[in-house]
C-alpha atoms as a PDB file:
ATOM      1  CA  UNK A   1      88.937 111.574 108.672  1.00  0.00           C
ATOM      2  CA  UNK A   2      86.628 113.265 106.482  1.00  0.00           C
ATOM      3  CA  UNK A   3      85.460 112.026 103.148  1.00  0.00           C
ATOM      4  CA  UNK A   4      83.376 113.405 100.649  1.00  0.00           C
ATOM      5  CA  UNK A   5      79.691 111.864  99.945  1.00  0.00           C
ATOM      6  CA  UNK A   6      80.166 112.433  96.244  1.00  0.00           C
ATOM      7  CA  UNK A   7      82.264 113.396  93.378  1.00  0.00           C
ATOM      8  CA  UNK A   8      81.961 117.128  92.064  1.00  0.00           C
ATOM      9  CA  UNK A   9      82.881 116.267  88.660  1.00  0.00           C
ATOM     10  CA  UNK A  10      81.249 113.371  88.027  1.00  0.00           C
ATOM     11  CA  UNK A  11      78.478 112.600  90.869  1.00  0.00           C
ATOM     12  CA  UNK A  12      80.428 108.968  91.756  1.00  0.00           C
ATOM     13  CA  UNK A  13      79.242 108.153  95.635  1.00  0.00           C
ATOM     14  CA  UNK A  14      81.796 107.302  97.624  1.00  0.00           C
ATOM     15  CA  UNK A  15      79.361 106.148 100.788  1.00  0.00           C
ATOM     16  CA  UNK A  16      79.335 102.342 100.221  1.00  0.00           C
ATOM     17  CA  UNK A  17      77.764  99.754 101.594  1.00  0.00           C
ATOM     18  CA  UNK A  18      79.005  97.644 104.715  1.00  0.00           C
ATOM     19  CA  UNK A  19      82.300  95.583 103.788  1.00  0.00           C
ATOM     20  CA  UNK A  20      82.650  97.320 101.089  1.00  0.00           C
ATOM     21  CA  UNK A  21      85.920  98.571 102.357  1.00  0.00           C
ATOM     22  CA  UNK A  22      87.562  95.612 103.531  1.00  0.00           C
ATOM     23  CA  UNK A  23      89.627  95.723  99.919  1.00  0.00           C
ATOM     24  CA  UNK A  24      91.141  99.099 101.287  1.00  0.00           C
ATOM     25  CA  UNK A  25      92.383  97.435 104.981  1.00  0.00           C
ATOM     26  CA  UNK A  26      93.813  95.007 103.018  1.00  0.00           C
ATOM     27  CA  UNK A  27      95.845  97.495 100.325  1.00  0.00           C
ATOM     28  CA  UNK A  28      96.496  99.643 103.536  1.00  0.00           C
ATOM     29  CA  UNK A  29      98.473  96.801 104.795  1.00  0.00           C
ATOM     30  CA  UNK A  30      99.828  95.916 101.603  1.00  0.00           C
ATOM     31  CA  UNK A  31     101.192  99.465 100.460  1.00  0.00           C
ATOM     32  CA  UNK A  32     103.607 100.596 103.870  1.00  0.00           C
ATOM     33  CA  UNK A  33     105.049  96.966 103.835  1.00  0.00           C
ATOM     34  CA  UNK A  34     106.014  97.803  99.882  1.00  0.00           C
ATOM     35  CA  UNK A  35     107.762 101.194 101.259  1.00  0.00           C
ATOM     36  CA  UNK A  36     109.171  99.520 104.187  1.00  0.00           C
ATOM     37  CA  UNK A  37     110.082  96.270 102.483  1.00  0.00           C
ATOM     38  CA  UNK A  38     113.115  98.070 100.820  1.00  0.00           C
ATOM     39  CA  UNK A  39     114.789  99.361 104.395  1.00  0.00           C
ATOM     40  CA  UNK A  40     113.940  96.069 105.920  1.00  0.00           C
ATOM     41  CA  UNK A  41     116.124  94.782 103.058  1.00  0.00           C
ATOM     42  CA  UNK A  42     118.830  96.978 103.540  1.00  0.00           C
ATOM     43  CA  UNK A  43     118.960  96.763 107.386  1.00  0.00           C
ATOM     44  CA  UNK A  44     119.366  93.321 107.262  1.00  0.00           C
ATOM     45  CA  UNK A  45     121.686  92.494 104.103  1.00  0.00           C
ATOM     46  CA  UNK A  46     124.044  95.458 105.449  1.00  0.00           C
ATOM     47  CA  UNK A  47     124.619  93.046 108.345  1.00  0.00           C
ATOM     48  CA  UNK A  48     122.668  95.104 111.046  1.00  0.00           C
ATOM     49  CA  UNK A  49     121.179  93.458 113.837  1.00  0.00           C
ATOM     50  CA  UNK A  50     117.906  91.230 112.695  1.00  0.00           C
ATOM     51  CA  UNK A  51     116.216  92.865 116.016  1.00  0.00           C
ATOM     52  CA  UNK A  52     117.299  96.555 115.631  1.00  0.00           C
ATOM     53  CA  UNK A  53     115.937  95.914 111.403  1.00  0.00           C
ATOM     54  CA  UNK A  54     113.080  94.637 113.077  1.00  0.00           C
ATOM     55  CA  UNK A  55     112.710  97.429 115.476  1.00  0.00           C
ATOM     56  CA  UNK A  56     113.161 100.388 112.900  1.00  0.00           C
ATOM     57  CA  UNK A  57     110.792  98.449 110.329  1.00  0.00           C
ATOM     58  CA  UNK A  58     107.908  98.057 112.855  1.00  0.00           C
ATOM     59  CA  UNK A  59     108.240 101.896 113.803  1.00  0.00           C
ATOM     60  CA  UNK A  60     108.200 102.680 110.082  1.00  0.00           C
ATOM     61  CA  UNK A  61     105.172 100.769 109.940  1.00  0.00           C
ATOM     62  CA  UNK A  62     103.162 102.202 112.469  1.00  0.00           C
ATOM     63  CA  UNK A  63     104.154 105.596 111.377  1.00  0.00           C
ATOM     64  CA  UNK A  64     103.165 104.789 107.659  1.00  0.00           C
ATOM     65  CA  UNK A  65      99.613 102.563 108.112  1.00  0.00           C
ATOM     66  CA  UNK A  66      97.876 106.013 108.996  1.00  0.00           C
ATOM     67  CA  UNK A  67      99.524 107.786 106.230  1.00  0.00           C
ATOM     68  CA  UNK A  68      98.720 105.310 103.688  1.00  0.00           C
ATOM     69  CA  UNK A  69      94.866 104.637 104.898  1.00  0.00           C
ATOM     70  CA  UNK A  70      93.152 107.642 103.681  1.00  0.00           C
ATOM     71  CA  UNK A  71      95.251 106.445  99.998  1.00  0.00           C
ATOM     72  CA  UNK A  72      94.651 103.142  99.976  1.00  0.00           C
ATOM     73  CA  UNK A  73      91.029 103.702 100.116  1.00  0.00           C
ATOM     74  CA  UNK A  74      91.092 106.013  97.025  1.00  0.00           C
ATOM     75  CA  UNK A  75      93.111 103.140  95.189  1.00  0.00           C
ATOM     76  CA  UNK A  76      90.441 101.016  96.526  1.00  0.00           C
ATOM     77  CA  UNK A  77      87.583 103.568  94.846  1.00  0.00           C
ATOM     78  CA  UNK A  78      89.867 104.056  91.905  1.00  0.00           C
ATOM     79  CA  UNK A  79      89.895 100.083  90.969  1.00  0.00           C
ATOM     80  CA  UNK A  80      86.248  99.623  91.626  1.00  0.00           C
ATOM     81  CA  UNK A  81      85.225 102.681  88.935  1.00  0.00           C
ATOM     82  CA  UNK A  82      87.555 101.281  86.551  1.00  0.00           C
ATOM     83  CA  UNK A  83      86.005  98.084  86.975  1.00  0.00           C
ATOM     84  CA  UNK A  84      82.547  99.182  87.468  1.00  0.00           C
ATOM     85  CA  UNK A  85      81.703 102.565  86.238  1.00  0.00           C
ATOM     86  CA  UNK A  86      78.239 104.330  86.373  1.00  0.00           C
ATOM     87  CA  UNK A  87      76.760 104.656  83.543  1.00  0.00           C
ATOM     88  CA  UNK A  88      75.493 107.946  82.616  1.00  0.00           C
ATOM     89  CA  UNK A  89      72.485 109.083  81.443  1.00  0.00           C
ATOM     90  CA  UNK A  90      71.665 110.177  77.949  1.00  0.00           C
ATOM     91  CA  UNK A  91      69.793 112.373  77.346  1.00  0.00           C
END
């Protein structure tokens, strides 16, 4: 996947430093178990089998961890600005 060194608008690098994405694996687990959470929910409390729920949630979930990567690491870069803006220059 291709990322951008820097921000056009603002000049914010988004080339970190090693571990510095370790926050994102762990919101890119996070965010497809909140979307499949739901159907899990569902599945099961509809009185389907425990092992076809299973089964449909785990496919859901393998389909959705690539989708949700490339976002969870933009919520990741997201939370750190907010925390932890640059400051600019003035001039």
């Amino acid at each position: 996947m291709h990322m951008n060194r820097q921000c056009s608008e603002c000049g914010f690098t988004f080339d970190r430093e090693a571990g510095y994405w370790t926050g994102a694996m762990f919101v890119s687990s996070f965010l497809p178990m909140l979307l499949v959470g739901p159907v899990w929910a569902i599945l099961v409390f509809t009185g389907q089998n425990i092992w076809l729920a299973f089964a449909i949630t785990f496919i859901l979930l393998m389909i959705l961890i690539p989708v949700t990567f490339r976002y969870s690491r933009a919520i990741w870069l997201h939370t750190d600005y907010r925390l932890d803006a640059p400051q600019r220059k003035i001039e």
